[in-house]
N, C-alpha and C. Protein backbone atom coordinates (compact mmCIF):
# COMPACT_ATOMS: atom_id res chain seq x y z
N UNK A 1 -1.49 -23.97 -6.81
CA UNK A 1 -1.06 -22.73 -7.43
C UNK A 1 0.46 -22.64 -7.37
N UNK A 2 1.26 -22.53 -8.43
CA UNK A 2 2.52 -22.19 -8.59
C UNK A 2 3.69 -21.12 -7.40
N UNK A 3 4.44 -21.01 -7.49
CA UNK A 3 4.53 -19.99 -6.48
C UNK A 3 5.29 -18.81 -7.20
N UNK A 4 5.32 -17.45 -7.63
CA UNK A 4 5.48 -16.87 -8.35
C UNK A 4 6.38 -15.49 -7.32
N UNK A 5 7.16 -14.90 -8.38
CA UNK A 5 7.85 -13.68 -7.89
C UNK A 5 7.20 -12.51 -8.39
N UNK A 6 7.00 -11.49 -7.73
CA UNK A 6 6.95 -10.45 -7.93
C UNK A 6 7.86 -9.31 -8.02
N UNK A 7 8.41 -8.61 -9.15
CA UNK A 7 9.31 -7.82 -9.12
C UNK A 7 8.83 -6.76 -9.54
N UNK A 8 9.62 -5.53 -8.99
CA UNK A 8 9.13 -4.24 -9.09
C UNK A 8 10.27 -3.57 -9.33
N UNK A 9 10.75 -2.74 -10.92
CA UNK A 9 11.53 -1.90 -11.17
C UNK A 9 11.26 -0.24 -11.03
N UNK A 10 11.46 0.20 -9.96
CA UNK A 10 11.47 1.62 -9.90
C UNK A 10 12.03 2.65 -11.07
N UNK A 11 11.76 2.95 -12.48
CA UNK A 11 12.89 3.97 -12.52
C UNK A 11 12.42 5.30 -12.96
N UNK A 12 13.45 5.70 -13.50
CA UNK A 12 13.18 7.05 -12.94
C UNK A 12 11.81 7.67 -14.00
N UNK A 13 11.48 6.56 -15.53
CA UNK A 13 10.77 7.53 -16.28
C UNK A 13 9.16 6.66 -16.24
N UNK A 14 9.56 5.85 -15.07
CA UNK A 14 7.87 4.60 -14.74
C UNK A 14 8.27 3.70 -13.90
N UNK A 15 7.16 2.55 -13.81
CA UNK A 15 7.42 1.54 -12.68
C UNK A 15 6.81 0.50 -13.94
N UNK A 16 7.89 -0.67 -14.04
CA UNK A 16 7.74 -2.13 -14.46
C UNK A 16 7.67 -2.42 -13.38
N UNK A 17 6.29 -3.56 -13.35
CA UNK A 17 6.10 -5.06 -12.49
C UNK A 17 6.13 -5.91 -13.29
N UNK A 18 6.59 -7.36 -12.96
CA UNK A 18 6.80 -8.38 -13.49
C UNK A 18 6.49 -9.63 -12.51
N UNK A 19 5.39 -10.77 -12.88
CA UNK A 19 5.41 -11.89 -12.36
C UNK A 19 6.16 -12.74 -12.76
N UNK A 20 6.81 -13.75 -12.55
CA UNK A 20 8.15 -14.44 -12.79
C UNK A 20 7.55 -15.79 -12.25
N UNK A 21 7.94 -16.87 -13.14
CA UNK A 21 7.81 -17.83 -12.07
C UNK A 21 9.27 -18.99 -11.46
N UNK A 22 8.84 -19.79 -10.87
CA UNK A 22 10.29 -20.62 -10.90
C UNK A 22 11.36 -20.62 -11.45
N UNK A 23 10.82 -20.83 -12.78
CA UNK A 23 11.80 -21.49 -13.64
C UNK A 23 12.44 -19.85 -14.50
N UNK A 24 11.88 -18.84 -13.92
CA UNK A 24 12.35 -17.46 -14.60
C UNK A 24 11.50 -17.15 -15.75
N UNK A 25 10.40 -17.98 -15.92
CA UNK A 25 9.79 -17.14 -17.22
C UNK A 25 9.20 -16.26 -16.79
N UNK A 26 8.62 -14.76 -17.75
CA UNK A 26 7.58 -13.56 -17.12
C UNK A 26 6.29 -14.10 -17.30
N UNK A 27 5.36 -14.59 -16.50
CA UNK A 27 4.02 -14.66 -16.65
C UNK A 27 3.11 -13.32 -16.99
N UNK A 28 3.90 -12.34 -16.41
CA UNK A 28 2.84 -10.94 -16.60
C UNK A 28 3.62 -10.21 -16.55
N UNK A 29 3.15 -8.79 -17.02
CA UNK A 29 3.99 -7.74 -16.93
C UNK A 29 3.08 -6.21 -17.09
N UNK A 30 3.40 -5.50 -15.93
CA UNK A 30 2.90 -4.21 -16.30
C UNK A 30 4.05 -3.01 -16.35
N UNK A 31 3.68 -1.74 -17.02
CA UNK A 31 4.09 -0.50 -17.10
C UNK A 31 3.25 0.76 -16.73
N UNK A 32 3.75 1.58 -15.74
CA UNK A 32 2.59 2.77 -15.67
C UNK A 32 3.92 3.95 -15.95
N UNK A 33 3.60 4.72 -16.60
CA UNK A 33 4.71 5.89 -17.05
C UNK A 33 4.77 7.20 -15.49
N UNK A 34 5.50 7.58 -15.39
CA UNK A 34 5.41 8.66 -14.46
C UNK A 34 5.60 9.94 -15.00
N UNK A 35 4.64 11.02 -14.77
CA UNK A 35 4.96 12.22 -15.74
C UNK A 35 6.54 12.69 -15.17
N UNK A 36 7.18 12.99 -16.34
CA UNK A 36 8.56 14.25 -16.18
C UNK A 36 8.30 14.92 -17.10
N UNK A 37 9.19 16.04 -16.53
CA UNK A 37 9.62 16.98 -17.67
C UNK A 37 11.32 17.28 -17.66
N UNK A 38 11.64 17.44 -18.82
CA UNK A 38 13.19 17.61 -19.42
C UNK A 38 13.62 19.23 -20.14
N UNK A 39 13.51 19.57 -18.49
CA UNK A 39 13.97 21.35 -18.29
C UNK A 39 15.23 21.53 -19.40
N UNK A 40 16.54 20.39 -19.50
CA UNK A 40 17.26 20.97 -20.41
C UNK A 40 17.92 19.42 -21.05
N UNK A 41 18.66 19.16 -22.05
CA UNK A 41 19.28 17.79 -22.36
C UNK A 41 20.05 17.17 -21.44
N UNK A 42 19.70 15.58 -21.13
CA UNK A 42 20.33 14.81 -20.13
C UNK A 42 19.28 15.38 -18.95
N UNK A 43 18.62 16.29 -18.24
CA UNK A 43 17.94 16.56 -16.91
C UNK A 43 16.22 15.75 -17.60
N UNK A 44 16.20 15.08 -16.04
CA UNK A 44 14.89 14.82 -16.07
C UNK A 44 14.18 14.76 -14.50
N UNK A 45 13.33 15.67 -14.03
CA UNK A 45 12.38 16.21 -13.20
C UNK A 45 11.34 15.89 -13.41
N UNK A 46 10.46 15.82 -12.11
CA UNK A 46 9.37 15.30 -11.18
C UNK A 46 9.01 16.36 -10.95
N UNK A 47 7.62 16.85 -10.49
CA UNK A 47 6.71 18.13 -10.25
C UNK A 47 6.84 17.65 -8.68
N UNK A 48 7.29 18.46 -8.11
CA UNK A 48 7.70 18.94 -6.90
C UNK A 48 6.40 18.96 -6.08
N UNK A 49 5.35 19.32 -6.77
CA UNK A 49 4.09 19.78 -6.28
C UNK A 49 3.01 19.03 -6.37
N UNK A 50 3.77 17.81 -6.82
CA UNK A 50 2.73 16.49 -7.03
C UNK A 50 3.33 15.68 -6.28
N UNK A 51 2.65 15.32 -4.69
CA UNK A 51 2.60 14.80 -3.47
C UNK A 51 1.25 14.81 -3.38
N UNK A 52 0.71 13.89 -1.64
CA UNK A 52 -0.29 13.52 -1.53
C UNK A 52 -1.09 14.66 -1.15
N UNK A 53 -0.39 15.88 -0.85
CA UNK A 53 -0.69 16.98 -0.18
C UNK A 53 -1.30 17.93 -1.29
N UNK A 54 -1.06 17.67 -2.46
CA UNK A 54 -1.80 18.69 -3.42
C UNK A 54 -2.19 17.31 -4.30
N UNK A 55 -2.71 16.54 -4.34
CA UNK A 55 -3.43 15.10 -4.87
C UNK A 55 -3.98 14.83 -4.30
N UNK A 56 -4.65 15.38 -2.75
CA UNK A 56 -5.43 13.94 -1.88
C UNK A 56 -6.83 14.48 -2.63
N UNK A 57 -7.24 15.87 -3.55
CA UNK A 57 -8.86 16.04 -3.86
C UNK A 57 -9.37 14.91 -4.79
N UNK A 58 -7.90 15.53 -5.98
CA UNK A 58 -8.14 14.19 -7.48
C UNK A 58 -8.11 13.31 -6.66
N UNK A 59 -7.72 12.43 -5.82
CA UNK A 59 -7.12 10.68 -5.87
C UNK A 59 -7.85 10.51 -4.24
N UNK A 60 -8.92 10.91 -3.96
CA UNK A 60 -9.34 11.45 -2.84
C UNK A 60 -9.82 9.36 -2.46
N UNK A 61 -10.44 8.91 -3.35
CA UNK A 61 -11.28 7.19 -2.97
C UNK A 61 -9.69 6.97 -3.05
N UNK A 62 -8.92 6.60 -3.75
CA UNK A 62 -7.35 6.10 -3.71
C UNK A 62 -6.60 6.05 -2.66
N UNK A 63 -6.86 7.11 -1.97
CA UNK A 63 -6.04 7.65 -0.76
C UNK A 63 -6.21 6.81 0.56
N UNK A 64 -7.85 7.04 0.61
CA UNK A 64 -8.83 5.96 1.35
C UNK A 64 -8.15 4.47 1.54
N UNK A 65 -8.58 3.59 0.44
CA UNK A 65 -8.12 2.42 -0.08
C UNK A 65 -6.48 2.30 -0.22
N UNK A 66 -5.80 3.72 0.28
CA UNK A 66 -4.32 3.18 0.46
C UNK A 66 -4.10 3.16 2.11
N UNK A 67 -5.27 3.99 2.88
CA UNK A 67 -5.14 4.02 4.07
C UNK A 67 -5.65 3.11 4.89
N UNK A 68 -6.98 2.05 4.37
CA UNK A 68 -6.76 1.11 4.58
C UNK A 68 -5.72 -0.09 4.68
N UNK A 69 -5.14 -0.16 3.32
CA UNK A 69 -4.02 -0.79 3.32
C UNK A 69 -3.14 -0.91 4.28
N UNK A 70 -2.98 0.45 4.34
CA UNK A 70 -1.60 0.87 5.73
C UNK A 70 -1.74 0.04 6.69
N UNK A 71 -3.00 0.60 7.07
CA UNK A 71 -3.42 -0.27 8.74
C UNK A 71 -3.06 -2.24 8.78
N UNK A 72 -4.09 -2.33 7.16
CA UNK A 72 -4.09 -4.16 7.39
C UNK A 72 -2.46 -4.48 7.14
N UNK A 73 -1.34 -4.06 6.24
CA UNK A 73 -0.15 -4.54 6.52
C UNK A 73 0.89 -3.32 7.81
N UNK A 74 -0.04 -3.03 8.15
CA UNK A 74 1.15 -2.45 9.59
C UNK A 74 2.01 -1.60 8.76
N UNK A 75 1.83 -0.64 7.80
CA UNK A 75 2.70 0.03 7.08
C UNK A 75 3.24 1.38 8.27
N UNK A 76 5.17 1.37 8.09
CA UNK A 76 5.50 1.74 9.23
C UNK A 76 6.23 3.51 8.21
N UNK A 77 5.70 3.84 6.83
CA UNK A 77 6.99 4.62 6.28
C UNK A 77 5.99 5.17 5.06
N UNK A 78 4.25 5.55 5.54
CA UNK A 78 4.06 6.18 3.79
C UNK A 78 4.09 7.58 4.03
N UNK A 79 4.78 7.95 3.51
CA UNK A 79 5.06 9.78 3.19
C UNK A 79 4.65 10.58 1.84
N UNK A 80 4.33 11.37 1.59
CA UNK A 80 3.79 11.99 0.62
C UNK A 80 4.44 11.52 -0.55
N UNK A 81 5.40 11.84 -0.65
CA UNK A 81 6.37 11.46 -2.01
C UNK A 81 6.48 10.05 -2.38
N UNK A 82 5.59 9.36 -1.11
CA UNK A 82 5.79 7.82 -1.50
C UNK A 82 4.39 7.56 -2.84
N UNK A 83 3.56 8.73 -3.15
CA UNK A 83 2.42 8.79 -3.93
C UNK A 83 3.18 9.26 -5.09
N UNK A 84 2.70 8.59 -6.50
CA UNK A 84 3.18 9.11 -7.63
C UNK A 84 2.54 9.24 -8.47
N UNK A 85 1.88 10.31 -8.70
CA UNK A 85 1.03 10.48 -9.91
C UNK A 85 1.53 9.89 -11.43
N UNK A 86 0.70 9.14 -12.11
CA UNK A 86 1.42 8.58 -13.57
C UNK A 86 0.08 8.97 -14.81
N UNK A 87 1.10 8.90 -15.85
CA UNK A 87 0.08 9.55 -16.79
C UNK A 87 -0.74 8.53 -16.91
N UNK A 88 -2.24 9.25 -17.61
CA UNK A 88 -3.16 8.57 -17.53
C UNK A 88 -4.26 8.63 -16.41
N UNK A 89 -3.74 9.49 -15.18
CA UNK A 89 -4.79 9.52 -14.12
C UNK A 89 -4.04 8.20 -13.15
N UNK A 90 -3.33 7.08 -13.61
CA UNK A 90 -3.52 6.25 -12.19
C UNK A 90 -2.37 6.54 -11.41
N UNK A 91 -2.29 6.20 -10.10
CA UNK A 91 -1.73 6.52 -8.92
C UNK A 91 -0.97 5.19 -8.28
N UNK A 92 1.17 5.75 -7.89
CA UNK A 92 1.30 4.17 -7.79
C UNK A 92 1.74 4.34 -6.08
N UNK A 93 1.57 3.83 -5.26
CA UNK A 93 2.12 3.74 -3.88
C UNK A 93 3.25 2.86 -3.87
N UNK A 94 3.94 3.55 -3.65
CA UNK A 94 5.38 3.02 -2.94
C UNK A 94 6.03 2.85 -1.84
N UNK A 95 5.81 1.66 -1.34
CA UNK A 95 6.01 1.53 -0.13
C UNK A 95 7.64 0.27 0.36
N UNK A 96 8.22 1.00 1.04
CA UNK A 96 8.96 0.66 1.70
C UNK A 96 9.23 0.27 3.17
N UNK A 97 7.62 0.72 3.58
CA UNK A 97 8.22 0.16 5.00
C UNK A 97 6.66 -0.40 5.56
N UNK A 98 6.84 -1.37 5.05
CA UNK A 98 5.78 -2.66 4.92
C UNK A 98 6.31 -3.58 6.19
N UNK A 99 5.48 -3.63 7.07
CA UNK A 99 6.18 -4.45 8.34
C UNK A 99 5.36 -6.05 8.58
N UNK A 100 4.31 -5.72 8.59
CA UNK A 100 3.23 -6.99 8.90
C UNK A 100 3.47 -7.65 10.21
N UNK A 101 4.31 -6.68 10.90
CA UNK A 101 4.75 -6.98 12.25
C UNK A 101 3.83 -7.36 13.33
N UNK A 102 3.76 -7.78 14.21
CA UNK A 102 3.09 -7.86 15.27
C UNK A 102 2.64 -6.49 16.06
N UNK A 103 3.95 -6.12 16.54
CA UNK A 103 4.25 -4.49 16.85
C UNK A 103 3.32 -3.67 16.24
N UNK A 104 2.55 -2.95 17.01
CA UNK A 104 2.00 -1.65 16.18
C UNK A 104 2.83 -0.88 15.36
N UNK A 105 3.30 -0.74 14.81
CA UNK A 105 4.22 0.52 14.11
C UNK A 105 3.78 1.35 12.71
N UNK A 106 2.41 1.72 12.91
CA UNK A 106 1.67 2.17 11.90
C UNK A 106 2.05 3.82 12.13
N UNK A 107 2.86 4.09 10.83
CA UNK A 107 3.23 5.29 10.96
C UNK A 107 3.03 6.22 9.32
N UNK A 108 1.70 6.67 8.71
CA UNK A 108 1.87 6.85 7.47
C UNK A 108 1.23 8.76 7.80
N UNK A 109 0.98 9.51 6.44
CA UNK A 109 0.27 10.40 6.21
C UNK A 109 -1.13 10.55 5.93
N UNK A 110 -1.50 9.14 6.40
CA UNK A 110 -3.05 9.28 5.71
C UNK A 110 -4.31 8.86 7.10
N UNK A 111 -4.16 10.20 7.81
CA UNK A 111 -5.38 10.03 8.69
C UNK A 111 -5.96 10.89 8.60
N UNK A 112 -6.60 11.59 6.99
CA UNK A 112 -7.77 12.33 6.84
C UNK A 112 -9.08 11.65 7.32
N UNK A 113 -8.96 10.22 7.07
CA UNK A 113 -10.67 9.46 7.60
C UNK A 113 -10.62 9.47 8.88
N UNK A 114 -9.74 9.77 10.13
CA UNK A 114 -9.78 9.27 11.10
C UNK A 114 -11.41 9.10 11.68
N UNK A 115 -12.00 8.40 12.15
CA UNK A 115 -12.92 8.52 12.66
C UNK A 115 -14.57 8.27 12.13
N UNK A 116 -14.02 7.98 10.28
CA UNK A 116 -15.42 8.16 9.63
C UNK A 116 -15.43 6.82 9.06
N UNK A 117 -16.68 6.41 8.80
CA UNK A 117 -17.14 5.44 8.54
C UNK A 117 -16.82 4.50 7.02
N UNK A 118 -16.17 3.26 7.10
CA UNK A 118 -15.81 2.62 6.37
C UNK A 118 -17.07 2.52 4.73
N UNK A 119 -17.02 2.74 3.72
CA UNK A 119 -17.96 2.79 2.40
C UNK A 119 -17.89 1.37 2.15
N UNK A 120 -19.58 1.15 1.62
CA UNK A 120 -19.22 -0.19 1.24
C UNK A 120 -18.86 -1.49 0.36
N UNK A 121 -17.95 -0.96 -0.18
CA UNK A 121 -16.80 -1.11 -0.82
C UNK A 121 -15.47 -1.74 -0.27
N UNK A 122 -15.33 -0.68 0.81
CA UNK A 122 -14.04 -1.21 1.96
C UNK A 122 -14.61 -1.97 2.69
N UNK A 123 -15.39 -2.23 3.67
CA UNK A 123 -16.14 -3.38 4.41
C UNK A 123 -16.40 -4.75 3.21
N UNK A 124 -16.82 -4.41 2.06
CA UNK A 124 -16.41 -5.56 0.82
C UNK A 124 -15.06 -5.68 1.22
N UNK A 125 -14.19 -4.93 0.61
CA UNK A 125 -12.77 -5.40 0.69
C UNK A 125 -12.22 -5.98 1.52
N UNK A 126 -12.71 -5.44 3.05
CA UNK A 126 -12.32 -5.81 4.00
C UNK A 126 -12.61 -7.43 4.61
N UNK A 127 -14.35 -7.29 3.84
CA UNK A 127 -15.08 -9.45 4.29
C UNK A 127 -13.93 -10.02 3.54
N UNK A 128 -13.38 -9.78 2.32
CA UNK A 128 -12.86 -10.60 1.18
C UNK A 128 -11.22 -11.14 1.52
N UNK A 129 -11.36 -9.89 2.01
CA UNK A 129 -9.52 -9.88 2.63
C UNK A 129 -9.99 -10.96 4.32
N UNK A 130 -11.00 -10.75 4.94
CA UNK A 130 -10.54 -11.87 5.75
C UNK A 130 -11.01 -13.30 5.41
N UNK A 131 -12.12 -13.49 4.55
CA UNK A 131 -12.20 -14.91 4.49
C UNK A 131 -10.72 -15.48 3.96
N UNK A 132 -10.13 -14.69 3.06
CA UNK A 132 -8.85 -14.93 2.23
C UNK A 132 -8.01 -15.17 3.47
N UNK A 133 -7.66 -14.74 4.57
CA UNK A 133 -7.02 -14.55 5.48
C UNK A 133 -7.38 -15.89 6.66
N UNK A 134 -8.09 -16.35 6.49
CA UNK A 134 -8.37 -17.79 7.25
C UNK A 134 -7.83 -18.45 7.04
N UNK A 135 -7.75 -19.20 8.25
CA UNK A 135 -6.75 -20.65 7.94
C UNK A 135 -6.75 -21.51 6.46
N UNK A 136 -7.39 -21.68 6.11
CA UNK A 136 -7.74 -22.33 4.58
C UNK A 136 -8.36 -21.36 3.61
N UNK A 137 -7.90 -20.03 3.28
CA UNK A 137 -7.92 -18.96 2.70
C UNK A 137 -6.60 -19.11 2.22
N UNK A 138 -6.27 -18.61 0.83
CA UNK A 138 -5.52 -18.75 -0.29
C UNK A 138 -4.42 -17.69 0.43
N UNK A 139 -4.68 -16.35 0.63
CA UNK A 139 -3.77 -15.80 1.28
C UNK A 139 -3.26 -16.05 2.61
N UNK A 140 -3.92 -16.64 3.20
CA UNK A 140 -3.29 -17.09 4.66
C UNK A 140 -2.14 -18.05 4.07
N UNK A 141 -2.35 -18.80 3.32
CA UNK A 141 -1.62 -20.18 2.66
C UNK A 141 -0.23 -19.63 2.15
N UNK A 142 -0.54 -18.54 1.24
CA UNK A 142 0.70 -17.85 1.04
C UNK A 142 1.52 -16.78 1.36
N UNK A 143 0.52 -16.28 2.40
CA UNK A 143 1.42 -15.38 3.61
C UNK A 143 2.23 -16.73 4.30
N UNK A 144 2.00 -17.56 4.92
CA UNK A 144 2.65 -18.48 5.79
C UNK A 144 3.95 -18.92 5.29
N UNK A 145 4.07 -18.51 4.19
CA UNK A 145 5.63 -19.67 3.33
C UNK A 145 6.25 -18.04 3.49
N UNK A 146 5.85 -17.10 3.70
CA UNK A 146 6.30 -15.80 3.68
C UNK A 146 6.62 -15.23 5.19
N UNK A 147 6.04 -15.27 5.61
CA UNK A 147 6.17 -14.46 7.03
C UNK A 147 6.07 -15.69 8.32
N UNK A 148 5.87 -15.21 8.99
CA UNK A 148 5.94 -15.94 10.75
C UNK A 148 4.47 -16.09 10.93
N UNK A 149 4.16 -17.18 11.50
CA UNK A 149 2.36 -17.33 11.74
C UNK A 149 2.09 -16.15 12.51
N UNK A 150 3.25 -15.83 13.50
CA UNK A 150 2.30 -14.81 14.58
C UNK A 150 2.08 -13.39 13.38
N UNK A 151 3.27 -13.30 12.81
CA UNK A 151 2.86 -12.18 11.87
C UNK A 151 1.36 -12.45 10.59
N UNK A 152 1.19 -13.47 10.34
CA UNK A 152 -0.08 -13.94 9.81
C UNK A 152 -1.29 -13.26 10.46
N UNK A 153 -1.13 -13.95 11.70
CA UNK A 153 -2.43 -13.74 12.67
C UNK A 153 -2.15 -12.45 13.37
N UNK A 154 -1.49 -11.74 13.47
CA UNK A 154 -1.82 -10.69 13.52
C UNK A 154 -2.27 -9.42 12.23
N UNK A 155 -1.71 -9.66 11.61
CA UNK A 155 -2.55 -9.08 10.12
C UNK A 155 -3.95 -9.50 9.98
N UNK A 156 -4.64 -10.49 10.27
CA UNK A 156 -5.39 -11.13 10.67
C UNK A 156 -6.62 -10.36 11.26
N UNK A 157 -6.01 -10.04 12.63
CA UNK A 157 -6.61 -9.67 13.91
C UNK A 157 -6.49 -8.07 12.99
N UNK A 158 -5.84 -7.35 12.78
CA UNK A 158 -6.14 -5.68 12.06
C UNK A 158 -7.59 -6.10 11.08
N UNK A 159 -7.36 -6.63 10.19
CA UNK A 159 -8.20 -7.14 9.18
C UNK A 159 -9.62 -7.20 10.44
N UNK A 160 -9.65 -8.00 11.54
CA UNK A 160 -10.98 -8.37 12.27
C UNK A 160 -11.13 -6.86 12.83
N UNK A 161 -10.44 -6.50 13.53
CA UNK A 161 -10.83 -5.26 14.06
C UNK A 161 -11.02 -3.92 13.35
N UNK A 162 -10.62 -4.09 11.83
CA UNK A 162 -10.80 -3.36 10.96
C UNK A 162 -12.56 -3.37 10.66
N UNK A 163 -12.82 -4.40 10.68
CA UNK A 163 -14.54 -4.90 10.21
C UNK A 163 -15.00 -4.62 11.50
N UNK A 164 -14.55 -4.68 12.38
CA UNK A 164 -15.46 -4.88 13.91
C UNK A 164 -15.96 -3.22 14.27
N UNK A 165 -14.92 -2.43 13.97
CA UNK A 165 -14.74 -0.62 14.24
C UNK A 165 -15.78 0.00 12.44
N UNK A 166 -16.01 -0.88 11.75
CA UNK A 166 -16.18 -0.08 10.61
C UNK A 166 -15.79 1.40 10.49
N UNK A 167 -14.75 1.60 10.64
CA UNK A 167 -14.42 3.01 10.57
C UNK A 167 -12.62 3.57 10.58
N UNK A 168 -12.80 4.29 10.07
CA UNK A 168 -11.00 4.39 10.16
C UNK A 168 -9.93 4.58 11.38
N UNK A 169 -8.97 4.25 11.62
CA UNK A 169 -8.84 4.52 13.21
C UNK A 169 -7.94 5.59 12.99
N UNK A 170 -7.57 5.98 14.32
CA UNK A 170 -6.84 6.90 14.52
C UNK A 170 -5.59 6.23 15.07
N UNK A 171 -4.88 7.30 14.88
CA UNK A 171 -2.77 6.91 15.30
C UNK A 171 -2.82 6.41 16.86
N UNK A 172 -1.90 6.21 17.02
CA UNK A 172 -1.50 5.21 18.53
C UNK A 172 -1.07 6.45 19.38
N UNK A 173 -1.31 6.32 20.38
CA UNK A 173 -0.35 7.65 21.15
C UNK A 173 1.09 7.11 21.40
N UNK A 174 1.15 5.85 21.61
CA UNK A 174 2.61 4.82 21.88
C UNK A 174 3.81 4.74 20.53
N UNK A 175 3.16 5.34 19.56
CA UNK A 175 4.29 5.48 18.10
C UNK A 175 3.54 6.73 17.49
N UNK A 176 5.35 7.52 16.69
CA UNK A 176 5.07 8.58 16.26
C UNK A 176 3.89 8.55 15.36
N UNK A 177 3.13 8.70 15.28
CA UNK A 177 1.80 8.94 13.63
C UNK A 177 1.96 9.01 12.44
N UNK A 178 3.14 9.74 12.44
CA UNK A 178 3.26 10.36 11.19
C UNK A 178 5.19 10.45 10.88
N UNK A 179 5.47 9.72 10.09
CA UNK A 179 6.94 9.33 9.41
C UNK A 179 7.33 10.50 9.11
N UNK A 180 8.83 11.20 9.69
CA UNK A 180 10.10 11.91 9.18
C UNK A 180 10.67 11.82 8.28
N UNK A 181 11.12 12.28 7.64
CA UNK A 181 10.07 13.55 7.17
C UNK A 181 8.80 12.96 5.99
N UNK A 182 8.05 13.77 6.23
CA UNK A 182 6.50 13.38 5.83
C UNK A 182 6.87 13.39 4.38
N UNK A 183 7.54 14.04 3.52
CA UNK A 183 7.70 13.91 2.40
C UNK A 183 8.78 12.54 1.43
């Protein structure tokens, strides 16, 4: 398999992704629009009131499946505003503080599941993500040219203990829970 870039343009009226490969050609490309509105000429605004905090009912399975996420890459920074509603209904997470660290440093807004039982769907996601995650698993192969083995195998070990607990965990008492400011 080739080894490909992923780029991600933030701006202000959507999010372009782009796969790239070596040699710079785009293999793929997506667009999701982000709603604004244009209060007066030249101003363009975001609904203030569209955070995860008035979205978690609509985007309620999304939220889930982003809070999984959190846990298997050690996400150390998701805050409400890191959720962006885009037209059309889909939902983009933006994350910046993606660690895959060894270190616990799981610090997001999303421990509504604490405690309840993984659907099975996520226990799917979760077998798929670790066979992938084995030594001769496609993603282990290309996490490794990426990160540090110990950081491998410990993403790894979340992923096992993720399947082992079927259930969502709760925050660490040893790191804050929940990222400053939450928004």
């Amino acid at each position: 398999m080739p080894e490909l870039i992923l780029a991600i343009d933030q701006g202000t009226t959507g999010t372009t992704v782009f796969v790239i490969d070596p040699r710079g050609t785009i293999r793929g490309r997506s667009y999701g629009e982000i709603r604004q509105f244009y209060p007066r000429p030249g101003w363009v605004e975001h609904d203030p009131e569209e955070h995860y905090f008035t979205l978690q009912d609509e985007h309620a399975d999304a939220f889930r499946r982003m809070a999984v996420f959190d846990v298997v890459i050690n996400n150390t920074d998701r805050k409400g505003g890191h959720l962006l509603p885009a037209v059309g209904g889909h939902l983009y997470a933006v994350d910046h503080g993606v660690t895959f660290s060894v270190v616990p440093k799981l610090r997001t807004i999303l421990w509504a599941w604490e405690g309840q039982p993984f659907d099975a769907a996520e226990v799917s996601a979760l077998q798929s993500l670790a066979e992938s995650l084995g030594s001769d698993g496609q993603l282990h192969i290309t996490l490794r040219g990426l990160l540090l083995a110990r950081e491998v195998a410990a993403t790894n070990r979340r992923v096992e203990g993720l399947l082992a607990a079927r259930t969502f965990p709760g925050p660490s008492p040893d790191w804050p829970a929940i990222p400053w400011p939450p928004f």
